[in-house]
Protein backbone atom coordinates (compact mmCIF):
# COMPACT_ATOMS: atom_id res chain seq x y z
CA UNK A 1 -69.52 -18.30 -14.22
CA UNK A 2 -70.62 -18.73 -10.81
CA UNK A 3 -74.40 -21.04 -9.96
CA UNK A 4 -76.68 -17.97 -9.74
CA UNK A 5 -75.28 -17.12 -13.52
CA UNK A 6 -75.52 -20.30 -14.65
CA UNK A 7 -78.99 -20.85 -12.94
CA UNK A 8 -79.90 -17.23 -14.26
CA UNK A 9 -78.61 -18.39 -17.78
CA UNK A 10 -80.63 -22.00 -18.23
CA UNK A 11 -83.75 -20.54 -16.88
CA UNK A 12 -83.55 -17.58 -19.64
CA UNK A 13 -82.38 -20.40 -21.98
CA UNK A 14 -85.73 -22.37 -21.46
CA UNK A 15 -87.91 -19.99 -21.55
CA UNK A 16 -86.30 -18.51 -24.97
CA UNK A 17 -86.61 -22.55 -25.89
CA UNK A 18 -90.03 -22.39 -25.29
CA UNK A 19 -90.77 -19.41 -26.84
CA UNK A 20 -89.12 -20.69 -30.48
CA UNK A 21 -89.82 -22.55 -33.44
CA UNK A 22 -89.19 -26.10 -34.43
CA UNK A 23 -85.82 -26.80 -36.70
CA UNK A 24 -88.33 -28.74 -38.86
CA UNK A 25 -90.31 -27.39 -40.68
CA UNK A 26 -89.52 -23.86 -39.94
CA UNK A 27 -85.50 -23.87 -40.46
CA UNK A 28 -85.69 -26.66 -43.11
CA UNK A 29 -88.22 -24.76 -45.05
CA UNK A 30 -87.03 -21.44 -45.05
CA UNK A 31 -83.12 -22.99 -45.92
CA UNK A 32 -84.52 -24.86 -48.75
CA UNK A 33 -86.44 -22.22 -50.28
CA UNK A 34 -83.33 -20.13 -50.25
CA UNK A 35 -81.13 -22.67 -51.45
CA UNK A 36 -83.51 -23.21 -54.62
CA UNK A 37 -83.59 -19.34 -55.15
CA UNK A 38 -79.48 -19.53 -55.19
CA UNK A 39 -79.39 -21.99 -57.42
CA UNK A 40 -82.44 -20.75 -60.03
CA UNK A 41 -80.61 -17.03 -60.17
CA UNK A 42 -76.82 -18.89 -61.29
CA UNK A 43 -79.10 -20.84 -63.75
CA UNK A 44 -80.41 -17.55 -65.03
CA UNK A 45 -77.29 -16.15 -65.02
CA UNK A 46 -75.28 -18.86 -66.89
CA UNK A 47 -78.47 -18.98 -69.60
CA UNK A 48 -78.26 -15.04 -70.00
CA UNK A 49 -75.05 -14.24 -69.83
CA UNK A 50 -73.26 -17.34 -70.31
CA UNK A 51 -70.04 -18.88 -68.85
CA UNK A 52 -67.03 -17.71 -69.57
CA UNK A 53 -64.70 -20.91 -70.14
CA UNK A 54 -61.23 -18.82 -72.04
CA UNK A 55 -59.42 -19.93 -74.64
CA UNK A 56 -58.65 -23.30 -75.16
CA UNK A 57 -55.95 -24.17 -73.43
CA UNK A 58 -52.45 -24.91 -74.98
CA UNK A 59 -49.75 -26.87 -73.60
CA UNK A 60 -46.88 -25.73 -75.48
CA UNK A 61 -47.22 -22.19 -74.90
CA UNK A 62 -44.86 -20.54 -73.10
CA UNK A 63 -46.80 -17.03 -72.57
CA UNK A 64 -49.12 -18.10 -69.94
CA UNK A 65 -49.66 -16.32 -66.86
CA UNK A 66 -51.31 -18.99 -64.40
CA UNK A 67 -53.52 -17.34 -61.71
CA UNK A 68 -55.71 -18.78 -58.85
CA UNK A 69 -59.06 -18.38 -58.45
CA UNK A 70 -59.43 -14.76 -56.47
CA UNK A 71 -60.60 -16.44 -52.80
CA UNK A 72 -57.40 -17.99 -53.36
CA UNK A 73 -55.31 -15.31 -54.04
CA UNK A 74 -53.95 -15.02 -50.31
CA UNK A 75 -52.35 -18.29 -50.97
CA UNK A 76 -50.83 -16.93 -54.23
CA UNK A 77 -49.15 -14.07 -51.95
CA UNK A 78 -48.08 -16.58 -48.87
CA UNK A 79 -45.96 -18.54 -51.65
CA UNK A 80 -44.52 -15.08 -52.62
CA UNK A 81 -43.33 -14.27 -50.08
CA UNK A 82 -41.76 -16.96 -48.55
CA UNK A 83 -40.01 -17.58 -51.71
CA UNK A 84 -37.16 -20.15 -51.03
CA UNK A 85 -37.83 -23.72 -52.72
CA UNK A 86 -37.40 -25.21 -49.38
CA UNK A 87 -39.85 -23.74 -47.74
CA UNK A 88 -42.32 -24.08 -50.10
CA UNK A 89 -44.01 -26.52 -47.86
CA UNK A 90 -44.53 -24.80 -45.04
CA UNK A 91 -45.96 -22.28 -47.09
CA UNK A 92 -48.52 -24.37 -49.17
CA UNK A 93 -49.46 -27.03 -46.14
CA UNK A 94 -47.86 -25.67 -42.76
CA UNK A 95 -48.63 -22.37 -42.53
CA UNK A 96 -52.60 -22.79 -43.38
CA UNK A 97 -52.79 -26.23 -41.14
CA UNK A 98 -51.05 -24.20 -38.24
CA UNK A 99 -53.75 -21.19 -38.93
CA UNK A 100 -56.95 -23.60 -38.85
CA UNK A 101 -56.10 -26.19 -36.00
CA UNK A 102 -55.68 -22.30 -33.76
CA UNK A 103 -58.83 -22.04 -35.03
CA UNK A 104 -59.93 -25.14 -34.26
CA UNK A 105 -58.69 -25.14 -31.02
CA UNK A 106 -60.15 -20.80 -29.98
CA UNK A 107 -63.49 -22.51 -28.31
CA UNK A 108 -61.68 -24.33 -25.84
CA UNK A 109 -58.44 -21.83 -25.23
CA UNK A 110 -61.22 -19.14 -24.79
CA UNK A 111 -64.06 -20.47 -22.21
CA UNK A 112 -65.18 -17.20 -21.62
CA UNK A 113 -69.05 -17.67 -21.55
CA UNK A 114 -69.97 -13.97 -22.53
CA UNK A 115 -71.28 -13.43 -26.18
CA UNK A 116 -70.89 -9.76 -26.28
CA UNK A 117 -67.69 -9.03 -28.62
CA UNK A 118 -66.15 -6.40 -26.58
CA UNK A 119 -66.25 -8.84 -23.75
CA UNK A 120 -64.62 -11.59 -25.48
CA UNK A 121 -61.28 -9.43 -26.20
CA UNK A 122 -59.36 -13.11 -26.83
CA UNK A 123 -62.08 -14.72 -30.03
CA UNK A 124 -62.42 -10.82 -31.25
CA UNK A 125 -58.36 -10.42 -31.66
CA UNK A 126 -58.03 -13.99 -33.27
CA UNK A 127 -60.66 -13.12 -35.70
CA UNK A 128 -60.24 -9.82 -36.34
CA UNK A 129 -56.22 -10.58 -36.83
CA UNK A 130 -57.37 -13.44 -39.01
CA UNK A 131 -59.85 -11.66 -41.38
CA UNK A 132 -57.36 -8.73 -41.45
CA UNK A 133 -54.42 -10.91 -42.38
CA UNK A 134 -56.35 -12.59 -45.05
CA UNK A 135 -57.64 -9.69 -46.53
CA UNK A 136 -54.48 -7.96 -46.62
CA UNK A 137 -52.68 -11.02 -48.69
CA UNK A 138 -55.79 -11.34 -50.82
CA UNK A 139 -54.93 -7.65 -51.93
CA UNK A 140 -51.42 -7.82 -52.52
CA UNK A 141 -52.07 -11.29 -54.62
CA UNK A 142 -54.78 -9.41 -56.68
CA UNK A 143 -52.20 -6.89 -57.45
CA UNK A 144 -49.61 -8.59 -57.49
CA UNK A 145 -47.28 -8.93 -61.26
CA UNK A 146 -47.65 -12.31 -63.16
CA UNK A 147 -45.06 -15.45 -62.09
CA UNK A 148 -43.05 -14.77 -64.99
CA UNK A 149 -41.99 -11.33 -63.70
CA UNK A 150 -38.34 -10.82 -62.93
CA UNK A 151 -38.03 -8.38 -59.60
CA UNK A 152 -34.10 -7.82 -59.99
CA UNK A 153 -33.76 -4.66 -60.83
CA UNK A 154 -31.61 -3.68 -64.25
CA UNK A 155 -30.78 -0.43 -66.01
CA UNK A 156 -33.58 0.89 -68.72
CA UNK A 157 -31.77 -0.04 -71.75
CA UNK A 158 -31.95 -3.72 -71.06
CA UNK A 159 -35.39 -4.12 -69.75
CA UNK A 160 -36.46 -5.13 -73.27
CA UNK A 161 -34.24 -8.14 -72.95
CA UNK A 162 -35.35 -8.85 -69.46
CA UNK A 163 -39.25 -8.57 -70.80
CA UNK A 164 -37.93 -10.94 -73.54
CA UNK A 165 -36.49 -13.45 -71.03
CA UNK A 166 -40.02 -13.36 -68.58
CA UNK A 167 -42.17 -14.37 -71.75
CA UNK A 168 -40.12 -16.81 -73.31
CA UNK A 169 -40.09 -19.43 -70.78
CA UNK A 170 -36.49 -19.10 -69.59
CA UNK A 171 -37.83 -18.99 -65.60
CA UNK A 172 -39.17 -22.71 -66.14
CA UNK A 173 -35.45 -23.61 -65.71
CA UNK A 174 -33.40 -21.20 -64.73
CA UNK A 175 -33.37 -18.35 -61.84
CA UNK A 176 -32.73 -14.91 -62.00
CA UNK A 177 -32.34 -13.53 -58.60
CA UNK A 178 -35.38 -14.16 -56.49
CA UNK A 179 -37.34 -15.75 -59.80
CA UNK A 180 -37.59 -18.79 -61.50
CA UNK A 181 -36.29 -22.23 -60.50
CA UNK A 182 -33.37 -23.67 -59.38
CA UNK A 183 -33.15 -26.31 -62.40
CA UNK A 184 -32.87 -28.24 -64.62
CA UNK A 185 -30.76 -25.14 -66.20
CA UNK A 186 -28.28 -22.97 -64.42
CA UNK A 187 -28.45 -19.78 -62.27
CA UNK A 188 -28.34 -16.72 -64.74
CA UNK A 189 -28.37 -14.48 -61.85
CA UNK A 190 -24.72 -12.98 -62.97
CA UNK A 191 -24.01 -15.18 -66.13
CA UNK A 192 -22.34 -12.16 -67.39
CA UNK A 193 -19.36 -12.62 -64.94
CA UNK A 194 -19.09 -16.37 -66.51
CA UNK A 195 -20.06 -16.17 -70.22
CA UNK A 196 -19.04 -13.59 -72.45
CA UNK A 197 -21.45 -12.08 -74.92
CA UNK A 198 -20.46 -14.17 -77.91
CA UNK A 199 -20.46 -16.95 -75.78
CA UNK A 200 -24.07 -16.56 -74.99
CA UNK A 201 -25.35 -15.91 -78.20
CA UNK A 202 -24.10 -18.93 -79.26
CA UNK A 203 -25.51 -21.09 -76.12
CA UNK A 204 -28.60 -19.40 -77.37
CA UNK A 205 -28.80 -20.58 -81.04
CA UNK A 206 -27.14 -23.32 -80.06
CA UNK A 207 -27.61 -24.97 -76.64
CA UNK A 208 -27.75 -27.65 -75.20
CA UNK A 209 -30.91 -30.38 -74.45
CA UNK A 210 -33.34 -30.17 -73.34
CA UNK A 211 -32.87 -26.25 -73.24
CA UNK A 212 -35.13 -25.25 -76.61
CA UNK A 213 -32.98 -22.92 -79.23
CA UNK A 214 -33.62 -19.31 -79.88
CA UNK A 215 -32.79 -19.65 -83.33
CA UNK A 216 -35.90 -18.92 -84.83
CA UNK A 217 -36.08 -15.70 -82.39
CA UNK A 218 -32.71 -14.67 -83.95
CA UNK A 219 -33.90 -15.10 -87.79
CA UNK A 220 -37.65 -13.53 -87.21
CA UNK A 221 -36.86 -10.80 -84.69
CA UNK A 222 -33.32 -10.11 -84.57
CA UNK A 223 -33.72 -7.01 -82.39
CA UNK A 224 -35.50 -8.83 -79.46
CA UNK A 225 -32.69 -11.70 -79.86
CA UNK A 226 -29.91 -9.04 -79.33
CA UNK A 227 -32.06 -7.64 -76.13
CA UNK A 228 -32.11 -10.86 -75.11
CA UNK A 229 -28.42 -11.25 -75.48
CA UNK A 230 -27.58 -7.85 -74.01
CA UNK A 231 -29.81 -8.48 -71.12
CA UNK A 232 -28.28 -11.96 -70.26
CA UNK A 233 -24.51 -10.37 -70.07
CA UNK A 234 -25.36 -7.50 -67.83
CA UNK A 235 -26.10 -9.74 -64.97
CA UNK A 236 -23.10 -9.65 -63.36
C-alpha cells in the first residue's frame, strides 16, 4: 500500500466513522436482545420437547459404542486414521495445536490489505482448505463403524465369531490387526498359528486373570461360543 492508498483509505475510513453508530447502545442492545431470544427458544424447546439424557449409564457393560459429540466428530476420524498407539498424541494434541497456531499466525503471514476474497488468494486457500478438511473428516467420522469394529477382513462363515469378539469386550485388551489395544492381553492377530482350537476353547472357559471367562457364553449360547472359537483359530 503506497501513501495516496493509505491516505485514500483513512479518509474513507473517517468519514464511514462518522457516518456510524455508537457500539453502545446500538451494538450492545441489538446483541443482547438476540442473546435473550437464543436462550428463551432452547428454554422452550427443552420444556416442549424435553432433553434427551439416554439410558443410565452402566459401567460394567461391555456393549457400548462411545461416540463424540457430532462437531467433534473430525477428531473421532483424525484418531482413525492415524491409528498407531504412538502417535496417538500427535493426533489428539499436535495435529490440532499445529492447525490453530497457522491460524493464529494467517494475519501476519498474509499483510495483504485488500478485503475482497478473490484478492486475498493466500487467507481464501487457508480457509477454504481448512473448512474443506474439516468437513470432509466430520463426514467420514459420522459414518464411520463403531470402535469395537474389527476391519481385518475374514471369510463369511466366521464373521459371526468375529461379531461375537467386537461386542464382547475382547478389543479392551487385545488387538486384532489394526483394532483394539496392544495390552494387557496378547495380539490375536494370527493366534491360530500359536494355539490350536482346543487350546483356545479352553483359554476361553478357562483363562487366565484378569482376562473374564466365557463360560457362561459356552453354557447359555453354545453356538455363538463355538463362532467365537472358530473365529479365533482362523487368524492365522
Amino acid at each position: 500500500m503506497n501513501a495516496r492508498e493509505k491516505e485514500r483509505y483513512l479518509r474513507e475510513y473517517y468519514i464511514l466513522k462518522g457516518q456510524g453508530k455508537p457500539f453502545f447502545p446500538y451494538a450492545v442492545l441489538k446483541d443482547g436482545t438476540m442473546a435473550c431470544v437464543v436462550m428463551l427458544v432452547i428454554i422452550a424447546m427443552s420444556i416442549i420437547l424435553g432433553a434427551e439424557l439416554g439410558p443410565k449409564a452402566d459401567p460394567t457393560t461391555t456393549t457400548y459404542t462411545p461416540r463424540p459429540e457430532w462437531y467433534f466428530f473430525f477428531l473421532f476420524e483424525l484418531l482413525r486414521v492415524i491409528k498407531p498407539p504412538a502417535l496417538v498424541f500427535i493426533a489428539t494434541i499436535g495435529v490440532p495445536t499445529i492447525c490453530m497456531v497457522l491460524l493464529i499466525l494467517l494475519p501476519f503471514i498474509d499483510r495483504n490489505p485488500e478485503r475482497h476474497p478473490l484478492r486475498r488468494p493466500i487467507a481464501m486457500l487457508a480457509a477454504i482448505t481448512t473448512i474443506a478438511a474439516m468437513a470432509y473428516l466430520t463426514i467420514e467420522g459420522a459414518l464411520a463403524g463403531p470402535p469395537s469394529q474389527i476391519d481385518l477382513k475374514t471369510s463369511a462363515q466366521f464373521e459371526p465369531g468375529k461379531l461375537v469378539v467386537a461386542h464382547s469386550g475382547c478389543l479392551g485388551c487385545h488387538r486384532v490387526g489394526e483394532n483394539g489395544n496392544a495390552g494387557p492381553g496378547p495380539n490375536l492377530t494370527k493366534i491360530g498359528s500359536t494355539l490350536p482350537k482346543a487350546a483356545i476353547a479352553r483359554t476361553l472357559i478357562n483363562p487366565t486373570a484378569p482376562m473374564p471367562s466365557f463360560v457362561k457364553l459356552q453354557q447359555q449360547s453354545p453356538k455363538q461360543f463355538n463362532d467365537l472359537v472358530n473365529y479365533l483359530s482362523s487368524l492365522k
